[in-house]
PDB file of N, CA and C in Angstrom:
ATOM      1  N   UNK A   1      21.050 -26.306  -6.120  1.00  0.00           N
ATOM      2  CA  UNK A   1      19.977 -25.692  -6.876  1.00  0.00           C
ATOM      3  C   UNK A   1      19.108 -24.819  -5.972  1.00  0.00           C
ATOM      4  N   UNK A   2      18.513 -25.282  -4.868  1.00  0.00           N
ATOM      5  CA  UNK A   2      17.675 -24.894  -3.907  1.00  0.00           C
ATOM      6  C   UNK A   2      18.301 -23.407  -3.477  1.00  0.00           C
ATOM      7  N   UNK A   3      20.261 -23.884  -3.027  1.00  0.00           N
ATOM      8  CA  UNK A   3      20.528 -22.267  -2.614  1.00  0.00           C
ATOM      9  C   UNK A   3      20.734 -21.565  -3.327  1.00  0.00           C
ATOM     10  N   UNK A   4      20.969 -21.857  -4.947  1.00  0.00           N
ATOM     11  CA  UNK A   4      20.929 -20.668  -5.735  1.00  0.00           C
ATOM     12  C   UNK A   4      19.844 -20.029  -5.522  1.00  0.00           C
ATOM     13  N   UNK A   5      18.484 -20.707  -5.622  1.00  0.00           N
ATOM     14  CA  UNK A   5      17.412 -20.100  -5.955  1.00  0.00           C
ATOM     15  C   UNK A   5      16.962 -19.682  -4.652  1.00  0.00           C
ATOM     16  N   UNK A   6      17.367 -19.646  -3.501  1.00  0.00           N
ATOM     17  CA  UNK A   6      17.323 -18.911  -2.387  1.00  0.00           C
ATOM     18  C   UNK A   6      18.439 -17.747  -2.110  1.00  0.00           C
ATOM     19  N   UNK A   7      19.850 -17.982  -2.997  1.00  0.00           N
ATOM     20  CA  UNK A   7      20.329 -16.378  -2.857  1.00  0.00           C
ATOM     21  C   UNK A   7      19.743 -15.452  -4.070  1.00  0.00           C
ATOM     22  N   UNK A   8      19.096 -15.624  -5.054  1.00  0.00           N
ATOM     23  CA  UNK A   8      18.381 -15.171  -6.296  1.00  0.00           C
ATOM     24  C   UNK A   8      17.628 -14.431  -5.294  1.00  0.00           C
ATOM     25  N   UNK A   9      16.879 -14.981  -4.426  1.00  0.00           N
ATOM     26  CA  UNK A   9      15.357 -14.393  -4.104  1.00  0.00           C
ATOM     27  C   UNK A   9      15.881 -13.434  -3.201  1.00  0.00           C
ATOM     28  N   UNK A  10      17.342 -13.415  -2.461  1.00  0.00           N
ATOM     29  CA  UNK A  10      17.861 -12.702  -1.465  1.00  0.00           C
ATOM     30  C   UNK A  10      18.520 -11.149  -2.133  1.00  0.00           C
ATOM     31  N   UNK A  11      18.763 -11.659  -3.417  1.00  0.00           N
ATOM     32  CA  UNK A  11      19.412 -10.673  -3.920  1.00  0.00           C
ATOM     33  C   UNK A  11      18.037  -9.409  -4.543  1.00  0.00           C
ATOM     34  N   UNK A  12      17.064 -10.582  -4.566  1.00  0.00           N
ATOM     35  CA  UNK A  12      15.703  -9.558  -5.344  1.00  0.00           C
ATOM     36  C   UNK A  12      15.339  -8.801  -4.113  1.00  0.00           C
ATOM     37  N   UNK A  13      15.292  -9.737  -3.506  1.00  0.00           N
ATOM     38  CA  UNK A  13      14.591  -8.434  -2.005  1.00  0.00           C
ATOM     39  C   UNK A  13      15.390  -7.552  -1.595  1.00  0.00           C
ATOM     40  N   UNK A  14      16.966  -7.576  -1.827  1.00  0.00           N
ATOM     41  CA  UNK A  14      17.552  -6.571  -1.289  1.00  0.00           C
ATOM     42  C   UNK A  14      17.397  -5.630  -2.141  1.00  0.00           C
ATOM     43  N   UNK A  15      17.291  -5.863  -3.507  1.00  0.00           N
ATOM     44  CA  UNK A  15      17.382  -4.535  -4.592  1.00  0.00           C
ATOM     45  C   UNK A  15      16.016  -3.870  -4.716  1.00  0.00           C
ATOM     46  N   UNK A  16      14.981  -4.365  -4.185  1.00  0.00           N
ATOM     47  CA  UNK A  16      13.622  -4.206  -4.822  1.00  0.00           C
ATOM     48  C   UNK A  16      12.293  -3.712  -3.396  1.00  0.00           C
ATOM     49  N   UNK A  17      12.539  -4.197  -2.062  1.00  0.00           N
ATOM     50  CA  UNK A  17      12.102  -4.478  -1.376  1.00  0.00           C
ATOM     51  C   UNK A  17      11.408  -2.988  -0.983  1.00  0.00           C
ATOM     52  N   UNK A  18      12.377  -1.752  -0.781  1.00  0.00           N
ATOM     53  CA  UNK A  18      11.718  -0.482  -1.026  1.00  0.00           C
ATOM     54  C   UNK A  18      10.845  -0.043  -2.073  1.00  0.00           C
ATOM     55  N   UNK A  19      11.729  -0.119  -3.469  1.00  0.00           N
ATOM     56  CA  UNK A  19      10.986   0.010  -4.542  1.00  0.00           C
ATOM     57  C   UNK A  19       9.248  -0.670  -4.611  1.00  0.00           C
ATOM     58  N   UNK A  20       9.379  -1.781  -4.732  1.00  0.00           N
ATOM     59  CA  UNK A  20       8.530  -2.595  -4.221  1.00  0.00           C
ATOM     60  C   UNK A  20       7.230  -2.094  -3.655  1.00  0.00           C
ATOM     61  N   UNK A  21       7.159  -1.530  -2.564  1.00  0.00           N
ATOM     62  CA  UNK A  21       6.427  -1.517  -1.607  1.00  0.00           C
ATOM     63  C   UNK A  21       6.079   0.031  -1.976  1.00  0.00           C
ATOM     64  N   UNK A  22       6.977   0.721  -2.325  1.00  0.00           N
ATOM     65  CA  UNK A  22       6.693   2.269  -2.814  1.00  0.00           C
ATOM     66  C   UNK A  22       5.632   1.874  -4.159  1.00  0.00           C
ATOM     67  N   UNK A  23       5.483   0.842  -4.893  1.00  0.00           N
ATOM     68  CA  UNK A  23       5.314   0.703  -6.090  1.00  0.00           C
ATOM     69  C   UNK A  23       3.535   0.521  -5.386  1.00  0.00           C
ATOM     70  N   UNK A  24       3.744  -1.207  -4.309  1.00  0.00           N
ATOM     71  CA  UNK A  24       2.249  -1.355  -4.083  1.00  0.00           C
ATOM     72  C   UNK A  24       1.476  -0.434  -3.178  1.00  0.00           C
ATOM     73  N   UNK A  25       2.518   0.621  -2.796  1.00  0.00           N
ATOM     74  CA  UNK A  25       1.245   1.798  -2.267  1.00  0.00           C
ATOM     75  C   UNK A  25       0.957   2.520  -2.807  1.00  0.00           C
ATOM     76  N   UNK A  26       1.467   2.869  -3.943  1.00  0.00           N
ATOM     77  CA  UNK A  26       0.798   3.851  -4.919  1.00  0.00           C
ATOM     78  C   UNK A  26      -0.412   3.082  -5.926  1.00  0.00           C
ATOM     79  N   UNK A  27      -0.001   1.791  -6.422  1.00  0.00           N
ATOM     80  CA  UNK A  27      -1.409   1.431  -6.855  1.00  0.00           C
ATOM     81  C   UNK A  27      -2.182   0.919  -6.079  1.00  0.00           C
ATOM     82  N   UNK A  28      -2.481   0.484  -4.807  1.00  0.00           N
ATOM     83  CA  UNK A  28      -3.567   0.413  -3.869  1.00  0.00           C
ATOM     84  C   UNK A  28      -4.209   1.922  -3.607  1.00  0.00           C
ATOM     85  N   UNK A  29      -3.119   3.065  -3.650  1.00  0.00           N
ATOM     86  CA  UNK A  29      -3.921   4.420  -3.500  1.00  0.00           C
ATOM     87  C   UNK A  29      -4.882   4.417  -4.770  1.00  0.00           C
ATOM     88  N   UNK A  30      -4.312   4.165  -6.183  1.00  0.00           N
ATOM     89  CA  UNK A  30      -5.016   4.739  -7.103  1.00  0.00           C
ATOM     90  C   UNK A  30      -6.278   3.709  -7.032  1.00  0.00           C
ATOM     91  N   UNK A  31      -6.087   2.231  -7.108  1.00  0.00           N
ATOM     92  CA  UNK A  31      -7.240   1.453  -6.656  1.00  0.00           C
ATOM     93  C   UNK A  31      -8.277   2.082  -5.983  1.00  0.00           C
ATOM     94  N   UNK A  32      -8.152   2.326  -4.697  1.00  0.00           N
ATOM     95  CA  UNK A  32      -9.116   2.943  -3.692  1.00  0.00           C
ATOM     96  C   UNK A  32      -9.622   4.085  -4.490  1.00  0.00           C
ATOM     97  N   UNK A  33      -8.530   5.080  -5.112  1.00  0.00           N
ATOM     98  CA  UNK A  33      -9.277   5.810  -5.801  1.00  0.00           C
ATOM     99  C   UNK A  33     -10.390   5.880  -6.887  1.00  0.00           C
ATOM    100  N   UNK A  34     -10.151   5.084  -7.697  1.00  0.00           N
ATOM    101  CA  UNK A  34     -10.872   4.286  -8.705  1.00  0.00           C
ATOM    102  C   UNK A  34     -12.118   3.952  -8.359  1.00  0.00           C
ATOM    103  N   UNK A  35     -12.364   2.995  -7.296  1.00  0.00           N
ATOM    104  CA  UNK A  35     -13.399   1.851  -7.354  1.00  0.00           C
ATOM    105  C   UNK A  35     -13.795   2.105  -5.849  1.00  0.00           C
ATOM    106  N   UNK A  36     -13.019   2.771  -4.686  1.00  0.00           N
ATOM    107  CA  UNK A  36     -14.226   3.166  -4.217  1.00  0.00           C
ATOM    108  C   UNK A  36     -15.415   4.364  -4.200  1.00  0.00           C
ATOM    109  N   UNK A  37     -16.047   4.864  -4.866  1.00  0.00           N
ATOM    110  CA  UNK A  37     -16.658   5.001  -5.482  1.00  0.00           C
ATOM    111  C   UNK A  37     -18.665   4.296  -5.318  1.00  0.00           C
ATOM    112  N   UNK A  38     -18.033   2.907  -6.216  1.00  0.00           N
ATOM    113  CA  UNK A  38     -18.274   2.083  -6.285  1.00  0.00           C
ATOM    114  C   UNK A  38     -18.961   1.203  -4.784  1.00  0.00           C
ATOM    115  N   UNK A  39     -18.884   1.573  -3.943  1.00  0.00           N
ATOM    116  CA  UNK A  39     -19.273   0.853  -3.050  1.00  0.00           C
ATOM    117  C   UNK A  39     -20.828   1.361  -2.473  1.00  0.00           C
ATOM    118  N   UNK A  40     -21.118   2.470  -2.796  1.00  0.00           N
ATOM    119  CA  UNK A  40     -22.142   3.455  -2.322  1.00  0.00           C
ATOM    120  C   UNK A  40     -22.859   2.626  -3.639  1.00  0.00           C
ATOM    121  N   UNK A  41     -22.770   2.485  -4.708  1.00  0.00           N
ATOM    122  CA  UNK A  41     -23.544   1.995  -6.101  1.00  0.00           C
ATOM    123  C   UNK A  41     -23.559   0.608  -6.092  1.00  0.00           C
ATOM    124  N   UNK A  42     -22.945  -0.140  -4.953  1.00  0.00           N
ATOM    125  CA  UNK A  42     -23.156  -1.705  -5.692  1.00  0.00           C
ATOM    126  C   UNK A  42     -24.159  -2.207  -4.801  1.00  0.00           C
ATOM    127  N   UNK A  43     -24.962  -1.759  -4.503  1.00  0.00           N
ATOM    128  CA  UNK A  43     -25.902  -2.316  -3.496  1.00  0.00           C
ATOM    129  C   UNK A  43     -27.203  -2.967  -4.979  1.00  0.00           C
ATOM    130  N   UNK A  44     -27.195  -2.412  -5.673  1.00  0.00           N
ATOM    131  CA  UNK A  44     -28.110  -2.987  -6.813  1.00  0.00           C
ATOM    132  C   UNK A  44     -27.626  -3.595  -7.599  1.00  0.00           C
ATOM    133  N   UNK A  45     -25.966  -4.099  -7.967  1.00  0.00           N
ATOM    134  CA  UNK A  45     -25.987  -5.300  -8.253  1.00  0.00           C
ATOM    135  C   UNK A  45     -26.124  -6.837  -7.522  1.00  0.00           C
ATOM    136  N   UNK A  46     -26.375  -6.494  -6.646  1.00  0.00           N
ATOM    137  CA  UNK A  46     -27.051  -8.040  -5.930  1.00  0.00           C
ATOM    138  C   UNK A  46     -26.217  -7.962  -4.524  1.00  0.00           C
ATOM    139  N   UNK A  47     -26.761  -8.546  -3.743  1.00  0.00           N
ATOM    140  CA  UNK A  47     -25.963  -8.551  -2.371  1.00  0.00           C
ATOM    141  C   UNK A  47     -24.651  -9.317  -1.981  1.00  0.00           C
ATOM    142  N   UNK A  48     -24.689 -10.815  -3.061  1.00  0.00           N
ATOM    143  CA  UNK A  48     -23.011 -10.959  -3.089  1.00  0.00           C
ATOM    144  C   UNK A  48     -22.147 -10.329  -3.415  1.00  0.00           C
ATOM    145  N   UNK A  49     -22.391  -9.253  -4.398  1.00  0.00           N
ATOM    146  CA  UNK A  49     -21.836  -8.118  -5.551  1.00  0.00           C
ATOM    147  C   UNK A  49     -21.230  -7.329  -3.756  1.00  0.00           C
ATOM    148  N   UNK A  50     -22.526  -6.857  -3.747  1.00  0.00           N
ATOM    149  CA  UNK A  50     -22.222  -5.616  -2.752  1.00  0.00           C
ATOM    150  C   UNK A  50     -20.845  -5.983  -1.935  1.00  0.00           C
ATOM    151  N   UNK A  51     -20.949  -7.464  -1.124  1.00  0.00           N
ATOM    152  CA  UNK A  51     -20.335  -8.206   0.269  1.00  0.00           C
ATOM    153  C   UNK A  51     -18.914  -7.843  -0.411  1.00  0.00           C
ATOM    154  N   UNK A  52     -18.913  -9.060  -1.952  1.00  0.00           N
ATOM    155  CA  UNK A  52     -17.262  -8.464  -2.729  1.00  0.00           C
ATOM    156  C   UNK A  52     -16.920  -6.883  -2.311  1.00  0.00           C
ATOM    157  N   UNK A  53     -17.171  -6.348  -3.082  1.00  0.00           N
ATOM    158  CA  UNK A  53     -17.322  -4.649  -3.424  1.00  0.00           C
ATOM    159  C   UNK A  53     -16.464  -3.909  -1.974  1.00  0.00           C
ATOM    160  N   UNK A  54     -17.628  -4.610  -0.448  1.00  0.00           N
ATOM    161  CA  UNK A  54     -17.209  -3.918   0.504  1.00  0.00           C
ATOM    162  C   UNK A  54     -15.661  -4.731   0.505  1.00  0.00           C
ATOM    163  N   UNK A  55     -15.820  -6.280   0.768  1.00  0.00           N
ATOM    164  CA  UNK A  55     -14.377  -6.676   1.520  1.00  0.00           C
ATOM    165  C   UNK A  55     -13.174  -6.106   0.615  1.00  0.00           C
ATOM    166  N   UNK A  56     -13.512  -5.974  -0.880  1.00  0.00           N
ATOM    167  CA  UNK A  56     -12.276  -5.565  -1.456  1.00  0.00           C
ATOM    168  C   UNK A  56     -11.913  -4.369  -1.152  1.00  0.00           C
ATOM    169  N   UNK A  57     -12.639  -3.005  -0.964  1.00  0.00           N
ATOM    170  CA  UNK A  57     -12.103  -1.672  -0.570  1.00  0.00           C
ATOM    171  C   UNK A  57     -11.811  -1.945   0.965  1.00  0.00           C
ATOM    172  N   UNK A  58     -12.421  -3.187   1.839  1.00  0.00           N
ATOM    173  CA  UNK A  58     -12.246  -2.578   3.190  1.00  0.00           C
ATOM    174  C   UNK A  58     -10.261  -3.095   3.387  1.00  0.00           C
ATOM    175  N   UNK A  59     -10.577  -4.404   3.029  1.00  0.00           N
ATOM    176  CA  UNK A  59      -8.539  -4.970   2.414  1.00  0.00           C
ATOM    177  C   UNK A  59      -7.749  -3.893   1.752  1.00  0.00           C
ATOM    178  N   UNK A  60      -8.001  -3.269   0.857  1.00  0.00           N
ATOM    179  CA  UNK A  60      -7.334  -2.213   0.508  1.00  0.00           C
ATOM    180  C   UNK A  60      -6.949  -1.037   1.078  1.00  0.00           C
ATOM    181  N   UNK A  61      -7.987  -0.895   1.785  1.00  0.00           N
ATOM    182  CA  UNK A  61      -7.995   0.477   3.436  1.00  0.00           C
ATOM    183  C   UNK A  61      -7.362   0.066   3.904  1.00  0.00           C
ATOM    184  N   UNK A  62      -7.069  -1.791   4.621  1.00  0.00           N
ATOM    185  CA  UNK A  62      -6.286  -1.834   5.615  1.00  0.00           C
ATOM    186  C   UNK A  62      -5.411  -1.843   5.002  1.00  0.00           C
ATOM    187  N   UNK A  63      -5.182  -2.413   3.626  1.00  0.00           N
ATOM    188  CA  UNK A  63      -3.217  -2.876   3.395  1.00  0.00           C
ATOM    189  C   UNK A  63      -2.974  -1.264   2.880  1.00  0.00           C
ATOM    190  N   UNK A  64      -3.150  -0.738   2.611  1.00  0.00           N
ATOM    191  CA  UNK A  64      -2.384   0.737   2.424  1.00  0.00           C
ATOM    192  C   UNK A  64      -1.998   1.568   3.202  1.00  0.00           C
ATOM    193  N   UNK A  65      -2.438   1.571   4.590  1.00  0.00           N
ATOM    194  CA  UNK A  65      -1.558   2.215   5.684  1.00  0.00           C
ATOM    195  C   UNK A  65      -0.749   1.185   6.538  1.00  0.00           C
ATOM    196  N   UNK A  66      -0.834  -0.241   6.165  1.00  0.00           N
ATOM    197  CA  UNK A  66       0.467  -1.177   6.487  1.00  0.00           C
ATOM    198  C   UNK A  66       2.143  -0.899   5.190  1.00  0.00           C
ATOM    199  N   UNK A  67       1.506  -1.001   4.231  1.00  0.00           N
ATOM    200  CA  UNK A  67       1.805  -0.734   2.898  1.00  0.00           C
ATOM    201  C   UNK A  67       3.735   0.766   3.081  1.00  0.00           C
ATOM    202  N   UNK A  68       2.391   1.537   3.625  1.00  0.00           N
ATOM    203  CA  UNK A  68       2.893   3.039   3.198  1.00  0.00           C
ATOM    204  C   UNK A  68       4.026   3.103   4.897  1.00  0.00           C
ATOM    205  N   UNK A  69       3.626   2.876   6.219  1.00  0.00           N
ATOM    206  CA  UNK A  69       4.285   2.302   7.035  1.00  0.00           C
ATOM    207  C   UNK A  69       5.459   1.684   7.408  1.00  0.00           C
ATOM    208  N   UNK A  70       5.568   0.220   6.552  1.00  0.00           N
ATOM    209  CA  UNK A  70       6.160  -0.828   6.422  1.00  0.00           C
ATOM    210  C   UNK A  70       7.578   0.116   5.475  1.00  0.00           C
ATOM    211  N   UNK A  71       7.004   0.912   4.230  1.00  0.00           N
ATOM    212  CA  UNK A  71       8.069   0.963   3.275  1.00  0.00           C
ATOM    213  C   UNK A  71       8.937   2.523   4.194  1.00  0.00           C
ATOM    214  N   UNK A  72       7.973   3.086   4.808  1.00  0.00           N
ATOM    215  CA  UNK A  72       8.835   3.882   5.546  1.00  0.00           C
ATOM    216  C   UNK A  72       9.627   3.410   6.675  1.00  0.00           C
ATOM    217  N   UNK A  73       9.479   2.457   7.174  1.00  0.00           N
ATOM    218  CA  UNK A  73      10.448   1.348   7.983  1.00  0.00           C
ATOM    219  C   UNK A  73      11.792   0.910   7.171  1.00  0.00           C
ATOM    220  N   UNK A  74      11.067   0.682   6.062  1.00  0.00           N
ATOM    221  CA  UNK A  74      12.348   0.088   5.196  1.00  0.00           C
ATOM    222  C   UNK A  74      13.236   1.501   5.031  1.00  0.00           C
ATOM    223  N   UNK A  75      12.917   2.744   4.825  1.00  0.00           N
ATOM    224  CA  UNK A  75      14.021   3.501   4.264  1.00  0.00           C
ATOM    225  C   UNK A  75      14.360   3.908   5.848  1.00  0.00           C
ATOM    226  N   UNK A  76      13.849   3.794   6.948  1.00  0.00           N
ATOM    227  CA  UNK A  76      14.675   4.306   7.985  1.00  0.00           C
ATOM    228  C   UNK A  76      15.505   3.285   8.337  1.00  0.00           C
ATOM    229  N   UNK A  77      15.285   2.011   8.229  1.00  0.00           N
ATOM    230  CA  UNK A  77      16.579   1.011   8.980  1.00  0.00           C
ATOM    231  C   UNK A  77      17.519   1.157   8.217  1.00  0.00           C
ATOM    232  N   UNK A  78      16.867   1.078   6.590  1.00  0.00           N
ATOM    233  CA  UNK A  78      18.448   1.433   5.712  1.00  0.00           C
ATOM    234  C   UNK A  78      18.995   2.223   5.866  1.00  0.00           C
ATOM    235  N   UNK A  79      18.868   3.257   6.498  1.00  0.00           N
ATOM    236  CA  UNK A  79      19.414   4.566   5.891  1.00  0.00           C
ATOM    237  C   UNK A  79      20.224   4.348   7.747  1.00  0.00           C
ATOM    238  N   UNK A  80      19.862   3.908   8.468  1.00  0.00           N
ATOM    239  CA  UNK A  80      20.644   3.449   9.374  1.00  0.00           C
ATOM    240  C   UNK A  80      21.409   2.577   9.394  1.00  0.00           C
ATOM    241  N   UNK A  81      21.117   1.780   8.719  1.00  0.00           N
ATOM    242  CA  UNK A  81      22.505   0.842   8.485  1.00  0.00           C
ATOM    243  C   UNK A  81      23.486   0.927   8.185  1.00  0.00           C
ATOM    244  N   UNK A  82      23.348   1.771   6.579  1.00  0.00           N
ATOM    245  CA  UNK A  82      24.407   2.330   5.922  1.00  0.00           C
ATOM    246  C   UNK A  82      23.557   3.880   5.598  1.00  0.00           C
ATOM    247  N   UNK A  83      24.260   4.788   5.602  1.00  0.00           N
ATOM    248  CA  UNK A  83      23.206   6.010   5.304  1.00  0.00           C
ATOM    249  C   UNK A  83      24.422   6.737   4.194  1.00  0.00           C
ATOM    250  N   UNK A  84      25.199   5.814   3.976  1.00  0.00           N
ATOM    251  CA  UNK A  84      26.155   6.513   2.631  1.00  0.00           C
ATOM    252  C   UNK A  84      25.092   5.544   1.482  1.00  0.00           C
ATOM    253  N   UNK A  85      24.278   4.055   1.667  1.00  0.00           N
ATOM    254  CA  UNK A  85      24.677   3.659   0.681  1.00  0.00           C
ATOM    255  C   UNK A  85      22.707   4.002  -0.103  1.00  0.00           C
ATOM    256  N   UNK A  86      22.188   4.635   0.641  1.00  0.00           N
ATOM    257  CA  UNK A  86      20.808   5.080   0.438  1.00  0.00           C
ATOM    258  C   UNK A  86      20.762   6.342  -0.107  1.00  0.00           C
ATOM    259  N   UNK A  87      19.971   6.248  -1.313  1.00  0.00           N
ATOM    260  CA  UNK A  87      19.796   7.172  -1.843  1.00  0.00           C
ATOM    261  C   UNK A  87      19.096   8.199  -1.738  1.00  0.00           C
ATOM    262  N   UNK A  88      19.286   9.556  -1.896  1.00  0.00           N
ATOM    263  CA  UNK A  88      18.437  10.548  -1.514  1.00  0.00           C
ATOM    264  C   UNK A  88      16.743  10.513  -1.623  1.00  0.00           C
ATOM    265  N   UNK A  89      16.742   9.950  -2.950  1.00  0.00           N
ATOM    266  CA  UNK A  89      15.719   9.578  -3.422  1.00  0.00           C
ATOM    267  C   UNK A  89      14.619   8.847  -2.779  1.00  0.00           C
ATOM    268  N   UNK A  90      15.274   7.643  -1.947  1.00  0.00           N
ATOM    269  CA  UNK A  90      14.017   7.225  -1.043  1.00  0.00           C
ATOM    270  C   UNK A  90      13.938   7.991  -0.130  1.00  0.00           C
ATOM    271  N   UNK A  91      14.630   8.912   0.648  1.00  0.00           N
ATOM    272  CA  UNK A  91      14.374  10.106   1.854  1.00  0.00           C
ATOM    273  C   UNK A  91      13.596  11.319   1.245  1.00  0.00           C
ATOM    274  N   UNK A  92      13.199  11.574   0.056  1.00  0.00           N
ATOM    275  CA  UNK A  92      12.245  12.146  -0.451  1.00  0.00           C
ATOM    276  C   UNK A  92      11.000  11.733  -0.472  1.00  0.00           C
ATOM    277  N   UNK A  93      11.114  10.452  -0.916  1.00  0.00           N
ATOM    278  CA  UNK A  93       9.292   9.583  -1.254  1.00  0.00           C
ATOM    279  C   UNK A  93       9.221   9.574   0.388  1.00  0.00           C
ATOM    280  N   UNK A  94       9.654   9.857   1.696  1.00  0.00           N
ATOM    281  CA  UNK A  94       9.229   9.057   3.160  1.00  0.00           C
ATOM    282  C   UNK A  94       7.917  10.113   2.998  1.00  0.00           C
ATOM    283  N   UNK A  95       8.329  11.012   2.662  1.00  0.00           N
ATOM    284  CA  UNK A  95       7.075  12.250   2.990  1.00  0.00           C
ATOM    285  C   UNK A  95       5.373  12.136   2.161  1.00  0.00           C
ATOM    286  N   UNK A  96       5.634  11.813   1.430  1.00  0.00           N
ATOM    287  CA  UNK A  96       4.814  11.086   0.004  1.00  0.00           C
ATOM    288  C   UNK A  96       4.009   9.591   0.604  1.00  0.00           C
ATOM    289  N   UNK A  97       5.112   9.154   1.005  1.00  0.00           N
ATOM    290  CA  UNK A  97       4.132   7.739   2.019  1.00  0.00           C
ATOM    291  C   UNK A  97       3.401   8.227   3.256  1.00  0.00           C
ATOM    292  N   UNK A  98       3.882   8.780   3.785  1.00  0.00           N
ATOM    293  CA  UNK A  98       3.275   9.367   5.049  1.00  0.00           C
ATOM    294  C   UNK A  98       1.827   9.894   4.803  1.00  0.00           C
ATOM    295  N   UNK A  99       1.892  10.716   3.115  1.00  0.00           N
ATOM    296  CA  UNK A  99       0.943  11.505   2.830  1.00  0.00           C
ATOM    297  C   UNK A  99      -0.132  10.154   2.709  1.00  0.00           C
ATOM    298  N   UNK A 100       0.254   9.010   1.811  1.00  0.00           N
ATOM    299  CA  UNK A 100      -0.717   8.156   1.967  1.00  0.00           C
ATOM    300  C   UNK A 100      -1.206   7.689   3.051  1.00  0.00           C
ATOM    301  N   UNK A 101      -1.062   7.378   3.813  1.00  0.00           N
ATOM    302  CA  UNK A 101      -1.689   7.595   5.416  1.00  0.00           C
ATOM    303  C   UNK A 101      -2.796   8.211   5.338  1.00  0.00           C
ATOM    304  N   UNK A 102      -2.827   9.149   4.961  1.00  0.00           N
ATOM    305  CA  UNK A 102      -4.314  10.038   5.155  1.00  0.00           C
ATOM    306  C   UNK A 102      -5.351   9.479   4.506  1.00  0.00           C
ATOM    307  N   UNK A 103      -4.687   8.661   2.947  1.00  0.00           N
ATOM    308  CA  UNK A 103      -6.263   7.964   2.552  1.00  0.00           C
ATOM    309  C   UNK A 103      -6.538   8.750   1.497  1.00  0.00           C
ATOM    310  N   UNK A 104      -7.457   8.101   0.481  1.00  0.00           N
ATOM    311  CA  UNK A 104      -8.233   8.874  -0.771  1.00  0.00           C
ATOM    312  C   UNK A 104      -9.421   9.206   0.258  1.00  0.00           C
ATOM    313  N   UNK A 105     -10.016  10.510  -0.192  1.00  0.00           N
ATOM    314  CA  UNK A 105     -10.989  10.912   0.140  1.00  0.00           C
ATOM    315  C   UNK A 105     -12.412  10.410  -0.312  1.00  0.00           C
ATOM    316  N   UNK A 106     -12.040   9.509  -1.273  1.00  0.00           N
ATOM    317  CA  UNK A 106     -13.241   9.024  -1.681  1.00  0.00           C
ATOM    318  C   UNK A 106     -13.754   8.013  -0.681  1.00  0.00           C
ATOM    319  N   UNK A 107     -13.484   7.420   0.613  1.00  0.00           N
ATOM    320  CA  UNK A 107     -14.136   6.790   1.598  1.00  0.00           C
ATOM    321  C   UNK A 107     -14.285   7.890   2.827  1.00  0.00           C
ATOM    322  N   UNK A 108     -15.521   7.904   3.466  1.00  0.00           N
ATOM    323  CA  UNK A 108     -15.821   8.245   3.864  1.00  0.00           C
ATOM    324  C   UNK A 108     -15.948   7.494   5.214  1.00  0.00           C
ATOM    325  N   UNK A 109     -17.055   6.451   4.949  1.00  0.00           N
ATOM    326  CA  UNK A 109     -17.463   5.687   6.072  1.00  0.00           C
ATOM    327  C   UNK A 109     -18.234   4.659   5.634  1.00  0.00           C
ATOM    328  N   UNK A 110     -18.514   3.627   6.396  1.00  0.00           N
ATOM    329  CA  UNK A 110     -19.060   2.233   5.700  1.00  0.00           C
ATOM    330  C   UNK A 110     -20.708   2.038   6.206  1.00  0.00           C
ATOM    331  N   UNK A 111     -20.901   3.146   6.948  1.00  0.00           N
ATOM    332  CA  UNK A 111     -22.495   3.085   7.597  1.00  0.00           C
ATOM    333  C   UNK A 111     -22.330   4.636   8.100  1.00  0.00           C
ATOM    334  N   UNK A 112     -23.909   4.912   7.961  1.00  0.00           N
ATOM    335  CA  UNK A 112     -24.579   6.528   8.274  1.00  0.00           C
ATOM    336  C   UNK A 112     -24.334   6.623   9.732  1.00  0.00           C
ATOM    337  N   UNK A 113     -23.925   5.975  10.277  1.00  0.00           N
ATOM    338  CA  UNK A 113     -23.578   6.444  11.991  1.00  0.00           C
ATOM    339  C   UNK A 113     -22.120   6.380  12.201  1.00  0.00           C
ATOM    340  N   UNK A 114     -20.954   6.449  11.179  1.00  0.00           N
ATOM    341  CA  UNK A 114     -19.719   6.214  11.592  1.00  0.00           C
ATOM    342  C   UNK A 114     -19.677   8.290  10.627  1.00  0.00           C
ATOM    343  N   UNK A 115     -20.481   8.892  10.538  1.00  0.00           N
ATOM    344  CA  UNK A 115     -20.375  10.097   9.719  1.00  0.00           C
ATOM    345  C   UNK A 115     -20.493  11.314  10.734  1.00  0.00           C
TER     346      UNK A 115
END
């Protein structure tokens, strides 16, 4: 039972593991896009409000250039491994992740002396 449900999980990560990761850097981009914002304005809903507010955009800053990184790792080992069995398609999005790297412009900086 145990190794079915350990080659199940082997077979999901092999099919999905790019996809995947292409998937959670695009909604952590649009996230950041969204709601930070929001961080310059939450100082008047109360100061626990604010503390949330910051740690969630500052986690999201960091996991999106691990995110966008990581999945461009994934299409270069594949495409080294086997580079018949990779599709063009992820050697298109590498450029697109990279672009996330740069970040929504909607953060700036987290204090008037990092400007």
């Amino acid at each position: 039972m145990l190794l079915s449900v350990l080659e199940n999980a082997k077979k999901l990560w092999a099919t999905w593991n790019i996809r995947g990761f292409i998937i959670v850097s695009l909604l952590v981009q649009v996230f950041l896009i969204l709601f930070a914002p929001f961080r310059k304005r939450s100082g008047r809903w109360g100061k626990y409000w604010k503390y949330c507010v910051y740690w969630l955009i500052w986690s999201a800053y960091l996991l999106v250039d691990w995110v966008a990184q990581f999945s461009v790792g994934l299409i270069v080992s594949k495409q080294f491994k086997s580079p018949t069995e990779i599709s063009d398609i992820y050697v298109f999005r590498a450029p697109f992740l990279r672009l996330h790297l740069g970040g929504p412009d909607t953060i700036t900086s987290f204090a008037l002396e990092d400007n």
